[in-house]
PDB file of N, CA and C in Angstrom:
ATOM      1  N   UNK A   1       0.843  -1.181   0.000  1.00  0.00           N
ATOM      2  CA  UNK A   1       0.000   0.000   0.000  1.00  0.00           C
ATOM      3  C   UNK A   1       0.887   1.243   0.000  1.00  0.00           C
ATOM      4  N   UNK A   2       0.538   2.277  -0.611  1.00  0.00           N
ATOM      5  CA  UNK A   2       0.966   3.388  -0.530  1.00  0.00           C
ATOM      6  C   UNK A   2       1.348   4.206   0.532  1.00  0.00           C
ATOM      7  N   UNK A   3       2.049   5.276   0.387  1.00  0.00           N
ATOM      8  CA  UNK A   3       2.507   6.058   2.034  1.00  0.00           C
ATOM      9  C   UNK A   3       1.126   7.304   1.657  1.00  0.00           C
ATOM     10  N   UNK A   4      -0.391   6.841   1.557  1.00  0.00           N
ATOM     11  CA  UNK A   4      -1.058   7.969   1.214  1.00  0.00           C
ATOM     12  C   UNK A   4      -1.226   8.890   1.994  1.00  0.00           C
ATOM     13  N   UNK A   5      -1.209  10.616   2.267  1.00  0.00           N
ATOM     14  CA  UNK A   5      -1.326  11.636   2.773  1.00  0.00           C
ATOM     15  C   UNK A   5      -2.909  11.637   3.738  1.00  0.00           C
ATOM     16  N   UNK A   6      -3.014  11.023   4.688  1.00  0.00           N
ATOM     17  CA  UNK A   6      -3.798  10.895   5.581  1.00  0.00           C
ATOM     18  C   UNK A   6      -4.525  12.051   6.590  1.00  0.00           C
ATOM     19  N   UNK A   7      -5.379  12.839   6.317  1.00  0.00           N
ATOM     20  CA  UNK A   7      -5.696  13.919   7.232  1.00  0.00           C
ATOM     21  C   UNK A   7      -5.513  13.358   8.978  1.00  0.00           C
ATOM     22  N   UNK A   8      -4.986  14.302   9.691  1.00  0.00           N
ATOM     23  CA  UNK A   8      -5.040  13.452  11.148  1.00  0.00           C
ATOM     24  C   UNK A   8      -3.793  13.236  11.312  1.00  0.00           C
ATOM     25  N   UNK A   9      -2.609  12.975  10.187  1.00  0.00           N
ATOM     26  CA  UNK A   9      -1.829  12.128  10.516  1.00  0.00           C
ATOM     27  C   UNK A   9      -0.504  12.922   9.753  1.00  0.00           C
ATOM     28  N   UNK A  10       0.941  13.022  10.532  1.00  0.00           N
ATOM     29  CA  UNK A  10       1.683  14.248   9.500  1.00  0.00           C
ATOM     30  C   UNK A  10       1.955  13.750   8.430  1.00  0.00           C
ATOM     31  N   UNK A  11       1.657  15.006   7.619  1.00  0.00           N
ATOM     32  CA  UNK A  11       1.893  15.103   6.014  1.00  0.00           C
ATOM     33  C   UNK A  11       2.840  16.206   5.731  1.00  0.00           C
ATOM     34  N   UNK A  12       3.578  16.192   4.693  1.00  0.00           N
ATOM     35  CA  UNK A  12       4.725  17.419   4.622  1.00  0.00           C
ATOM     36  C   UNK A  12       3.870  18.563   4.769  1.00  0.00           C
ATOM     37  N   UNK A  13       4.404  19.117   5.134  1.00  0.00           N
ATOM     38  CA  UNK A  13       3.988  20.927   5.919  1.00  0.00           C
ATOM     39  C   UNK A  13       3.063  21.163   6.861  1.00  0.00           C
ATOM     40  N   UNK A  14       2.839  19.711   7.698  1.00  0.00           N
ATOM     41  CA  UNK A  14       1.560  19.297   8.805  1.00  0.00           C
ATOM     42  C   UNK A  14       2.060  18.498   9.976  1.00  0.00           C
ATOM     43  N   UNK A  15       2.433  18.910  10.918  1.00  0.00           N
ATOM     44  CA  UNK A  15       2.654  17.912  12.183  1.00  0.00           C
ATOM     45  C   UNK A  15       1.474  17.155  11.988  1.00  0.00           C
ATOM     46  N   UNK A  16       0.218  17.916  11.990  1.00  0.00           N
ATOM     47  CA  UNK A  16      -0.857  17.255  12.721  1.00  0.00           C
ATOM     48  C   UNK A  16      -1.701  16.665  11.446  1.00  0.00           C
ATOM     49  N   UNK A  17      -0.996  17.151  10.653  1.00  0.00           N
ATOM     50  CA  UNK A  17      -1.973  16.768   9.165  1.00  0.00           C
ATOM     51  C   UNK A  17      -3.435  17.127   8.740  1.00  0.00           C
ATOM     52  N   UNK A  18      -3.491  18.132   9.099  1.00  0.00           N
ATOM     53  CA  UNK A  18      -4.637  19.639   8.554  1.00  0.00           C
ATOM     54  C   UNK A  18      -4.948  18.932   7.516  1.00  0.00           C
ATOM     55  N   UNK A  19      -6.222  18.765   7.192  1.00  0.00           N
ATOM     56  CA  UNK A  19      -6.749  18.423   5.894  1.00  0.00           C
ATOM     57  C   UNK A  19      -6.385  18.798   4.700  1.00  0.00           C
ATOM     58  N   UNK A  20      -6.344  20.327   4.800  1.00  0.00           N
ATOM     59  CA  UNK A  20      -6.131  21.137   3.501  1.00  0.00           C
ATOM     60  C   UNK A  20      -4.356  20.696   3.449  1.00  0.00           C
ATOM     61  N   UNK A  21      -3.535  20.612   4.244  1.00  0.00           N
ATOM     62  CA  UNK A  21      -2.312  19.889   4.054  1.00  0.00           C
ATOM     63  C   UNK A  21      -2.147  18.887   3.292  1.00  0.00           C
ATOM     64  N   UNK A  22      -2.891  18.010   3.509  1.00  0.00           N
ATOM     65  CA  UNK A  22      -2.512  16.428   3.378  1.00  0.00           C
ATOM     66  C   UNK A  22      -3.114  16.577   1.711  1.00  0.00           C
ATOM     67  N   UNK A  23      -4.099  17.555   1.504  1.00  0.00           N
ATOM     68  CA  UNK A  23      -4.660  17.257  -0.061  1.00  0.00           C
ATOM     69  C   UNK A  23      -3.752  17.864  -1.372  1.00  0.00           C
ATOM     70  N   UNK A  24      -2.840  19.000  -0.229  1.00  0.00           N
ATOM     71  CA  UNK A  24      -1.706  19.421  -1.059  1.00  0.00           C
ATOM     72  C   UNK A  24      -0.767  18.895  -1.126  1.00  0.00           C
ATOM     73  N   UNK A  25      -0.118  17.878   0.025  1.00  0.00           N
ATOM     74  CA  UNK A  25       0.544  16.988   0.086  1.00  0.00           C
ATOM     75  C   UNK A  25       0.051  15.492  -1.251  1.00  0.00           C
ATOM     76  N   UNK A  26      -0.817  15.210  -1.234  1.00  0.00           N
ATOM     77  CA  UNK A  26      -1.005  14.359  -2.489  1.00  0.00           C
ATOM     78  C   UNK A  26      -1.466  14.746  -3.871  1.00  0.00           C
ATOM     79  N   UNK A  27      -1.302  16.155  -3.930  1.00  0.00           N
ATOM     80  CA  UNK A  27      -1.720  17.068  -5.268  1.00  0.00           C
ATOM     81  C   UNK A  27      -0.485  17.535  -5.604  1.00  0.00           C
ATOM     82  N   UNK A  28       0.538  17.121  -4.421  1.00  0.00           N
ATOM     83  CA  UNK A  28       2.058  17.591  -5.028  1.00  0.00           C
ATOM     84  C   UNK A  28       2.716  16.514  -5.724  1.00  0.00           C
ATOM     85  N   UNK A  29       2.187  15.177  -5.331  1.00  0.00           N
ATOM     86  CA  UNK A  29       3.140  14.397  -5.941  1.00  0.00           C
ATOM     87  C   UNK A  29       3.240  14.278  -7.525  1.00  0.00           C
ATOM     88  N   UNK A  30       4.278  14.175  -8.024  1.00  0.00           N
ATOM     89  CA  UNK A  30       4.250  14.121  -9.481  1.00  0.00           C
ATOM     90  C   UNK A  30       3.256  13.197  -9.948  1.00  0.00           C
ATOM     91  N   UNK A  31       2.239  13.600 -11.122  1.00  0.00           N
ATOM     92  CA  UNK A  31       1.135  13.362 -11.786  1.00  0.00           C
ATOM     93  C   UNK A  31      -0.208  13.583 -11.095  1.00  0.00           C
ATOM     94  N   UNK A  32      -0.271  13.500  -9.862  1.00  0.00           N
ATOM     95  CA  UNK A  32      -1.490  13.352  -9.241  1.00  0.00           C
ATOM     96  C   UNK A  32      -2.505  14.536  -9.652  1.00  0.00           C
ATOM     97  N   UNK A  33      -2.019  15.432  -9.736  1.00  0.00           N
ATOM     98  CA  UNK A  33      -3.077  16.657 -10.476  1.00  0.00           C
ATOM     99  C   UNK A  33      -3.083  15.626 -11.310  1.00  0.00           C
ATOM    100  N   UNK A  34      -2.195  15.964 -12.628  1.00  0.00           N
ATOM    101  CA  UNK A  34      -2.275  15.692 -13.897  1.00  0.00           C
ATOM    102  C   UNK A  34      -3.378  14.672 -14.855  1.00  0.00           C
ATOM    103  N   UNK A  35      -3.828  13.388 -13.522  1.00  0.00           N
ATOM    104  CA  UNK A  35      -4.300  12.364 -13.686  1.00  0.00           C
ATOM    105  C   UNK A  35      -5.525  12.892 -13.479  1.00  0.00           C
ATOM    106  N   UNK A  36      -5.532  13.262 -12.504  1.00  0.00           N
ATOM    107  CA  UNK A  36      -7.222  13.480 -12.149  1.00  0.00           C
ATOM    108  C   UNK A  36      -7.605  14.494 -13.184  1.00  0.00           C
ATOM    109  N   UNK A  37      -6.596  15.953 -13.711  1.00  0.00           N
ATOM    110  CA  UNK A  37      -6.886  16.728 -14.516  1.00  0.00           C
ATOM    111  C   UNK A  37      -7.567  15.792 -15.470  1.00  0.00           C
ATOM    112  N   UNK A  38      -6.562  15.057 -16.849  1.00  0.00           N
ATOM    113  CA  UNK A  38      -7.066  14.475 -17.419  1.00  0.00           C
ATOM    114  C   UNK A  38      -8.463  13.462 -17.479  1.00  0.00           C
ATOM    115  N   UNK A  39      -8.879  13.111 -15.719  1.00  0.00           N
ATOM    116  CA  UNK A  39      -9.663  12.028 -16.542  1.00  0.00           C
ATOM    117  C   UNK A  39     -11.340  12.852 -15.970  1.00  0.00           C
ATOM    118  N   UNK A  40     -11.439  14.045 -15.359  1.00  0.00           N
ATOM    119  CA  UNK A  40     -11.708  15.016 -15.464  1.00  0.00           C
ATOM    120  C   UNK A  40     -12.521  16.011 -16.725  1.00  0.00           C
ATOM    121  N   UNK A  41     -11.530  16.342 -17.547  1.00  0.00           N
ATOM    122  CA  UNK A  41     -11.338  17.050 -18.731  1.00  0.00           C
ATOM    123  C   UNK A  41     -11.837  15.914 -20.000  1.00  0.00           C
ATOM    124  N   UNK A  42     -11.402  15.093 -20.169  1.00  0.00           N
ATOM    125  CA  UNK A  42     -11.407  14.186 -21.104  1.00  0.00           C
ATOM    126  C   UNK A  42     -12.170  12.750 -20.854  1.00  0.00           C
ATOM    127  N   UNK A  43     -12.592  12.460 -19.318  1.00  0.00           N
ATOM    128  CA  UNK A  43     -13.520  11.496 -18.840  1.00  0.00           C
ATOM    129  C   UNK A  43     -12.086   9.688 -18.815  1.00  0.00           C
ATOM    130  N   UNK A  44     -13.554   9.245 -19.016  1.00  0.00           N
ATOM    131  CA  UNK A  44     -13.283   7.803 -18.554  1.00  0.00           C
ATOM    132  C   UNK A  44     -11.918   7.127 -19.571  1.00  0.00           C
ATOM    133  N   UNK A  45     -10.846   6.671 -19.234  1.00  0.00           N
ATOM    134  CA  UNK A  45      -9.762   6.515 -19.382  1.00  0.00           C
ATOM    135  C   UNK A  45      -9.387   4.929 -19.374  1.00  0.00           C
ATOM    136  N   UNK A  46      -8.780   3.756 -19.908  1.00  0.00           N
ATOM    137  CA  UNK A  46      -8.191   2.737 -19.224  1.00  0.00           C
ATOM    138  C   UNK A  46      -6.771   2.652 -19.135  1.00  0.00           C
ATOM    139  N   UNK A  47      -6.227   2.499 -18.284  1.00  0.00           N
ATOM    140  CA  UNK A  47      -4.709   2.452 -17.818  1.00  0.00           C
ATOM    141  C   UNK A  47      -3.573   2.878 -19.064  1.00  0.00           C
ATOM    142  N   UNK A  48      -3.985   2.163 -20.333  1.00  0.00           N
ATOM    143  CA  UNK A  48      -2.792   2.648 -21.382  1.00  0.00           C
ATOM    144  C   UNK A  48      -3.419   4.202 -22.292  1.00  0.00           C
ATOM    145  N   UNK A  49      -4.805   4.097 -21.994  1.00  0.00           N
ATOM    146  CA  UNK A  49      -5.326   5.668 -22.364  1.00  0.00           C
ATOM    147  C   UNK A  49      -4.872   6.779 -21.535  1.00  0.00           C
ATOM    148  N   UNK A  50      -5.326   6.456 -20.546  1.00  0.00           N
ATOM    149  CA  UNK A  50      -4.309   7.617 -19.311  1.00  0.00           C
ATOM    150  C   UNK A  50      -2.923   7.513 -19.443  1.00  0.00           C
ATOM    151  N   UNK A  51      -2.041   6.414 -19.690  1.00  0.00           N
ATOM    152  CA  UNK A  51      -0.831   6.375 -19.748  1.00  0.00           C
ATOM    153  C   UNK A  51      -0.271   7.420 -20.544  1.00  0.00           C
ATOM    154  N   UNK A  52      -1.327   7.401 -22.192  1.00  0.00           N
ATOM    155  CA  UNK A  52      -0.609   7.996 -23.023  1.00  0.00           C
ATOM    156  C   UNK A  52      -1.359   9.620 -23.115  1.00  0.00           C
ATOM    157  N   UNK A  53      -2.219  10.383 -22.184  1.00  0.00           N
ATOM    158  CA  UNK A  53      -3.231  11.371 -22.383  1.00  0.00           C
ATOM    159  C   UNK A  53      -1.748  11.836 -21.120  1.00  0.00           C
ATOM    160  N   UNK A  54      -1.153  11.263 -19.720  1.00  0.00           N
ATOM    161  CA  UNK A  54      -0.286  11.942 -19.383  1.00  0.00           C
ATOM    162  C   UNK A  54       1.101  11.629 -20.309  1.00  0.00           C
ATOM    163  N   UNK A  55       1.568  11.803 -21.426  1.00  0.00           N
ATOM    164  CA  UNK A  55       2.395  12.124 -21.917  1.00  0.00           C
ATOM    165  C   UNK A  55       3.645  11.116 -21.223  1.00  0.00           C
ATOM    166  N   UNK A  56       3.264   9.570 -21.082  1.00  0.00           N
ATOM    167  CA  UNK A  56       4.081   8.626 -21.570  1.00  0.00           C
ATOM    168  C   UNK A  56       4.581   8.694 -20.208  1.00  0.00           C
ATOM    169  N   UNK A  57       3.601   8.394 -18.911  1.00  0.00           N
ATOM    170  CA  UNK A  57       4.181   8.480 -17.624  1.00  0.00           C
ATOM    171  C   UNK A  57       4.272   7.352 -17.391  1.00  0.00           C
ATOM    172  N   UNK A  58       4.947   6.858 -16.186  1.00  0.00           N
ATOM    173  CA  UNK A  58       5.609   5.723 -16.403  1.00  0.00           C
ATOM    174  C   UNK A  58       4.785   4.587 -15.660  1.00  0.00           C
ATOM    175  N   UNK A  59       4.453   3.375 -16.257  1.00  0.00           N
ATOM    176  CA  UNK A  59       3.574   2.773 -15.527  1.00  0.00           C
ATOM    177  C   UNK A  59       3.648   2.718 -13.870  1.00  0.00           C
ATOM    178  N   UNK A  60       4.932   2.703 -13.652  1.00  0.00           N
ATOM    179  CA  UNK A  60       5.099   2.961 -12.148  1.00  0.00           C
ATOM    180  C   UNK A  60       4.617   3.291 -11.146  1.00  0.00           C
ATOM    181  N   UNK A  61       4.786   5.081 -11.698  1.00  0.00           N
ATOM    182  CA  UNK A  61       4.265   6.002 -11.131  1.00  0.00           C
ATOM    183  C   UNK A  61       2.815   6.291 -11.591  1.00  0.00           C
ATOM    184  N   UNK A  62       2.126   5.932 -12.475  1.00  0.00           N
ATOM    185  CA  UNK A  62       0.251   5.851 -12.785  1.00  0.00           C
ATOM    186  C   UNK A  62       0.111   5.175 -11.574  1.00  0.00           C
ATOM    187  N   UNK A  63       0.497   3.940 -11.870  1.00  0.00           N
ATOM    188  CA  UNK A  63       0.126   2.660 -10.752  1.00  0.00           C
ATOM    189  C   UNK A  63      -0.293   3.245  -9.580  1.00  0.00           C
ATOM    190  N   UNK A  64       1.185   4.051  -9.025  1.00  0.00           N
ATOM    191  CA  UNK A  64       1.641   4.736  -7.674  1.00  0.00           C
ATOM    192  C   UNK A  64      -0.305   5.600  -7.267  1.00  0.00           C
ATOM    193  N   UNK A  65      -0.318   6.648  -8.463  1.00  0.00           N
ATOM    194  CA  UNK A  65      -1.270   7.927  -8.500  1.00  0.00           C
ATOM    195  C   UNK A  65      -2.626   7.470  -8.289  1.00  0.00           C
ATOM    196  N   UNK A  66      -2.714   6.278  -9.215  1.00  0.00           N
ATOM    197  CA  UNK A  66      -4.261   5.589  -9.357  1.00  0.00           C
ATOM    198  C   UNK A  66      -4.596   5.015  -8.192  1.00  0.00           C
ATOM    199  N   UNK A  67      -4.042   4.467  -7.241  1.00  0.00           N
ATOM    200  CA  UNK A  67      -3.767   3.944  -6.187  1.00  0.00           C
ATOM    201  C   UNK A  67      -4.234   4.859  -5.048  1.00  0.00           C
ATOM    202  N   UNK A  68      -3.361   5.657  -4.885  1.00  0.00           N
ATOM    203  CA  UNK A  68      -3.407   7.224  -3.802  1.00  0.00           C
ATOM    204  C   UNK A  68      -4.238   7.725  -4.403  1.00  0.00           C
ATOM    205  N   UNK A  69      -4.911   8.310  -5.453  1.00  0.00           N
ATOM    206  CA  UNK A  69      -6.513   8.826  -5.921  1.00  0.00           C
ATOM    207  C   UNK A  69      -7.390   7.860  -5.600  1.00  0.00           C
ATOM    208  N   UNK A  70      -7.742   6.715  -5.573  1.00  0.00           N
ATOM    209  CA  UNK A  70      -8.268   5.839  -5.585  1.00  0.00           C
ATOM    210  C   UNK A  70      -8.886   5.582  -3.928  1.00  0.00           C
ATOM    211  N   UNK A  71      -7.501   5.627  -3.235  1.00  0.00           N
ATOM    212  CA  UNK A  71      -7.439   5.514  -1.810  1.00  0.00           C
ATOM    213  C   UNK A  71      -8.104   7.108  -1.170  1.00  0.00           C
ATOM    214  N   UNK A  72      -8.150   8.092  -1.424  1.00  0.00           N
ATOM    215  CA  UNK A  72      -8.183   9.553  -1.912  1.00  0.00           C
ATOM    216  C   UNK A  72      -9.766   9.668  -1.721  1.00  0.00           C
ATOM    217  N   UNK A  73     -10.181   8.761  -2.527  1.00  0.00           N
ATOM    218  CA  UNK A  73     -11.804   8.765  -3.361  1.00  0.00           C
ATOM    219  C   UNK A  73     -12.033   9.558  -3.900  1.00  0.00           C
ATOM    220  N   UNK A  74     -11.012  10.270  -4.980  1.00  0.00           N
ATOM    221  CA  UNK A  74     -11.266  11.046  -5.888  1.00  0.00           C
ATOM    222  C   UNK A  74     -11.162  10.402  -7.596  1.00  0.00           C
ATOM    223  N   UNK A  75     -10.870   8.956  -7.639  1.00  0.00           N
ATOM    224  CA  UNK A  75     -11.320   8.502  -8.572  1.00  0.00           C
ATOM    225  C   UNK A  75     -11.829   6.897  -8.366  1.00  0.00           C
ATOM    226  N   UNK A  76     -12.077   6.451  -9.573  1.00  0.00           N
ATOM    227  CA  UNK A  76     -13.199   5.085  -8.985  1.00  0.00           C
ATOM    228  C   UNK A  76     -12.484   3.766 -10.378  1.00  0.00           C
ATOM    229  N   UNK A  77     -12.730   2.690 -10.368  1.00  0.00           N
ATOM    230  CA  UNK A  77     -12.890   1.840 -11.632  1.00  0.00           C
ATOM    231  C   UNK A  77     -13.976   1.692 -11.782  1.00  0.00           C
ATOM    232  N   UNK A  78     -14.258   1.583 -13.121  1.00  0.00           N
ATOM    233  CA  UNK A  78     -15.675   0.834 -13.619  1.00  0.00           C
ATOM    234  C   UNK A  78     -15.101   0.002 -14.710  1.00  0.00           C
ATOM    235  N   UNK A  79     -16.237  -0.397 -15.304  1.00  0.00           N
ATOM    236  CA  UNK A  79     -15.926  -1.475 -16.260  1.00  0.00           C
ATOM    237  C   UNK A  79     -15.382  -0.715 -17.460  1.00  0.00           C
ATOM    238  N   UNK A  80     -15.590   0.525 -17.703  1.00  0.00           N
ATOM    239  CA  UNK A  80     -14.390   1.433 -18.782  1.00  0.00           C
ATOM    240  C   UNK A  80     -13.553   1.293 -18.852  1.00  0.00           C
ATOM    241  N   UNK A  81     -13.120   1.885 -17.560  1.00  0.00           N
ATOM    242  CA  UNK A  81     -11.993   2.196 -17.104  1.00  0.00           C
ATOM    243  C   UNK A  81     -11.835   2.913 -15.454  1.00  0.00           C
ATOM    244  N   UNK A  82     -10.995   4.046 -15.486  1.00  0.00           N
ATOM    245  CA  UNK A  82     -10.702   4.944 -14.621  1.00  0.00           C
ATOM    246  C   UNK A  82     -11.689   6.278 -14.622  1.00  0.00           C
ATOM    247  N   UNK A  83     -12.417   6.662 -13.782  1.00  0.00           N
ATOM    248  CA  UNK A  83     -13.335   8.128 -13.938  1.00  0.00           C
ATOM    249  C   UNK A  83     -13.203   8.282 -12.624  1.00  0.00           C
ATOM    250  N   UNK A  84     -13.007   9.994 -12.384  1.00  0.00           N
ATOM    251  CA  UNK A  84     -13.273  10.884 -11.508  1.00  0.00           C
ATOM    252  C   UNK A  84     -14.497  10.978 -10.728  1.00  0.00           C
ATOM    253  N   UNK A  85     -14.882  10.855  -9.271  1.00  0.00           N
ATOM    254  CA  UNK A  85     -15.994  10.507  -8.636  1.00  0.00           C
ATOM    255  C   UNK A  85     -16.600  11.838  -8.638  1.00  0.00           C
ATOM    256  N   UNK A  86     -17.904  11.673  -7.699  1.00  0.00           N
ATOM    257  CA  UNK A  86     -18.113  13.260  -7.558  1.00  0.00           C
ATOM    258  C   UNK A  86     -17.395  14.323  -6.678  1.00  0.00           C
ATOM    259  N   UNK A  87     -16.827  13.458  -5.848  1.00  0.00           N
ATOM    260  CA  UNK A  87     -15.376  14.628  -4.808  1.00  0.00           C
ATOM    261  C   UNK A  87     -14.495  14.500  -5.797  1.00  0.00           C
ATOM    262  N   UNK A  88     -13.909  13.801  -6.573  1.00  0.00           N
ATOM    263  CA  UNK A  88     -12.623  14.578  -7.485  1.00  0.00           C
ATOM    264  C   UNK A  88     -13.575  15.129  -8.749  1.00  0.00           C
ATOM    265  N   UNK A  89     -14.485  15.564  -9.172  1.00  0.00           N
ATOM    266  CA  UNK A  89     -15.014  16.612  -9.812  1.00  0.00           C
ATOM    267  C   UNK A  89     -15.008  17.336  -8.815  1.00  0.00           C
ATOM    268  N   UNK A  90     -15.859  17.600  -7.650  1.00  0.00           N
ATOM    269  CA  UNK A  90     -15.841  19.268  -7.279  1.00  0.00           C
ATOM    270  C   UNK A  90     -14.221  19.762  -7.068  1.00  0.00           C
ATOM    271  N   UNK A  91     -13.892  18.600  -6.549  1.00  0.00           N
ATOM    272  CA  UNK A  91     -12.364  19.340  -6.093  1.00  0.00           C
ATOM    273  C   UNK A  91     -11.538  20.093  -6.888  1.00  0.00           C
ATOM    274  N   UNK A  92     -12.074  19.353  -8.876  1.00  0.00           N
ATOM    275  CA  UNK A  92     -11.398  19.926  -9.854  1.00  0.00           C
ATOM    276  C   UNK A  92     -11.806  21.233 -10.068  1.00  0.00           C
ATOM    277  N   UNK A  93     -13.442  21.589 -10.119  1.00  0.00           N
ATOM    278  CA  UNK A  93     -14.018  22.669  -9.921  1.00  0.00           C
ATOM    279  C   UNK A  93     -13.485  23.509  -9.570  1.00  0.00           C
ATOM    280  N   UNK A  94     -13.123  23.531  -8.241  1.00  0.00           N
ATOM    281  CA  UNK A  94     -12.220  24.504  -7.649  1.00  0.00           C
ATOM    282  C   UNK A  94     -10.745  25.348  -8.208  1.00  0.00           C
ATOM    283  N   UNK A  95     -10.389  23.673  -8.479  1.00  0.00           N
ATOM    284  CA  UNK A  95      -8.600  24.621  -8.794  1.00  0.00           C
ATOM    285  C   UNK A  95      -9.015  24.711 -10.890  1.00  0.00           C
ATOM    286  N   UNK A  96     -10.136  24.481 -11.383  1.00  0.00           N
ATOM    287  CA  UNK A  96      -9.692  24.601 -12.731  1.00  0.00           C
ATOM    288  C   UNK A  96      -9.413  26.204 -12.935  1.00  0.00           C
ATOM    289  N   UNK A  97     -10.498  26.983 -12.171  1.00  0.00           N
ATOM    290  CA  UNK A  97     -10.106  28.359 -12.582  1.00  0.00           C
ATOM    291  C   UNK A  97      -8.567  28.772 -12.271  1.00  0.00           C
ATOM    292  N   UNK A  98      -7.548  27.985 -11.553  1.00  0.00           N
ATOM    293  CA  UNK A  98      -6.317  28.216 -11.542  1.00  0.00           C
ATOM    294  C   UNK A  98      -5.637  28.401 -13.575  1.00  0.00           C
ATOM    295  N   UNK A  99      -6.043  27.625 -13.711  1.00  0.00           N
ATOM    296  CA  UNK A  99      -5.354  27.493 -15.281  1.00  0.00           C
ATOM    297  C   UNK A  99      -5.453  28.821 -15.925  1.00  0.00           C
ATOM    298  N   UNK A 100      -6.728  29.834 -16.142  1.00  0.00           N
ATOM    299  CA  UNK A 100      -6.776  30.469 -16.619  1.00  0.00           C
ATOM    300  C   UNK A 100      -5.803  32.111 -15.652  1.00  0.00           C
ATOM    301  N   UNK A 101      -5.847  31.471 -14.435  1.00  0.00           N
ATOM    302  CA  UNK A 101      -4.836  32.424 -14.038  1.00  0.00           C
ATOM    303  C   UNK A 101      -3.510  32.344 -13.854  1.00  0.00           C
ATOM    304  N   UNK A 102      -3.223  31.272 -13.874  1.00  0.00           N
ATOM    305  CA  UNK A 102      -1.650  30.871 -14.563  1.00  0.00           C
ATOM    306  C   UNK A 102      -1.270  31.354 -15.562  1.00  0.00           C
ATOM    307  N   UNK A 103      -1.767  31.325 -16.779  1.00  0.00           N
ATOM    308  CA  UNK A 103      -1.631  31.858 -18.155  1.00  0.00           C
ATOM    309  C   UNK A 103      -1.189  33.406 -18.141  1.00  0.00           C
ATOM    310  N   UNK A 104      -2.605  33.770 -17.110  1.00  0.00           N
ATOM    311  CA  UNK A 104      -2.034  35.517 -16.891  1.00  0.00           C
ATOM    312  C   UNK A 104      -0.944  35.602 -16.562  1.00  0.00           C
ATOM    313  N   UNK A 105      -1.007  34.821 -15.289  1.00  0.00           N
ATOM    314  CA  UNK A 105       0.319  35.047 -14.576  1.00  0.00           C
ATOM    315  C   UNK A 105       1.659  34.985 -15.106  1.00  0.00           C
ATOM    316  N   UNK A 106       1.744  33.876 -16.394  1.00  0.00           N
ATOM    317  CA  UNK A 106       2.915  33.972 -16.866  1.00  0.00           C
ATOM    318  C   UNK A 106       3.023  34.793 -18.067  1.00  0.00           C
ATOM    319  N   UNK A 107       2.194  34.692 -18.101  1.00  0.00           N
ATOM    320  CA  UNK A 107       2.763  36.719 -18.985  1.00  0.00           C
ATOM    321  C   UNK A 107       3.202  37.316 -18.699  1.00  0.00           C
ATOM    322  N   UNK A 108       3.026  37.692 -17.362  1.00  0.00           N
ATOM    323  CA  UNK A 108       3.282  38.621 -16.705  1.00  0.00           C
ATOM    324  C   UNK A 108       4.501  38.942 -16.171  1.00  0.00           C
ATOM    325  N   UNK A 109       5.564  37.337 -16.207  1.00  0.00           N
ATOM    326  CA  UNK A 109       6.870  37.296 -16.127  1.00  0.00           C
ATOM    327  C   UNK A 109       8.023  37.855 -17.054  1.00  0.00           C
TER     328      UNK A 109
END
């Protein structure tokens, strides 16, 4: 099983593991946005569709992400594949308007 970011329990930048910690703590690890972005944005996915929608990540680390989202309950299996539940939709909700202010933002550099 995974070392998943556990509210309650320390997570990097959390002795005590603050909720809002622990979700940035597993939104930091490499792909974990990325995955949920994609299956999100583009929907229901199976393991070599997501493989190749994140740009040839390494089965490894999917494995690793699908796992910790999974554990997360921000994504689910079905007989498709891989889809985003209804907590990893709202959650995406939230940070999608980030994208469009990123863009500003790096203009702005």
């Amino acid at each position: 099983m995974s070392n998943f970011p556990m509210p309650g329990t320390p997570v990097r930048g959390s002795k005590t593991g603050v909720p809002i910690m622990a979700l940035l703590d597993l939104f930091g690890r490499p792909w974990s946005l990325g995955v949920l972005w994609q299956l999100c944005e583009q929907g229901v996915a199976t393991f070599r569709e997501l493989q190749a929608r994140c740009e040839g990540i390494s089965p490894t680390v999917l494995n690793s992400r699908l796992k910790e989202l999974k554990q997360a309950g921000l994504i689910e299996t079905t007989e498709n594949g891989y889809c985003a539940t209804k907590s990893g939709r709202e959650v995406f909700d939230m940070i999608k308007p980030l994208k469009a202010w990123s863009v500003k933002w790096a203009k702005s550099l």
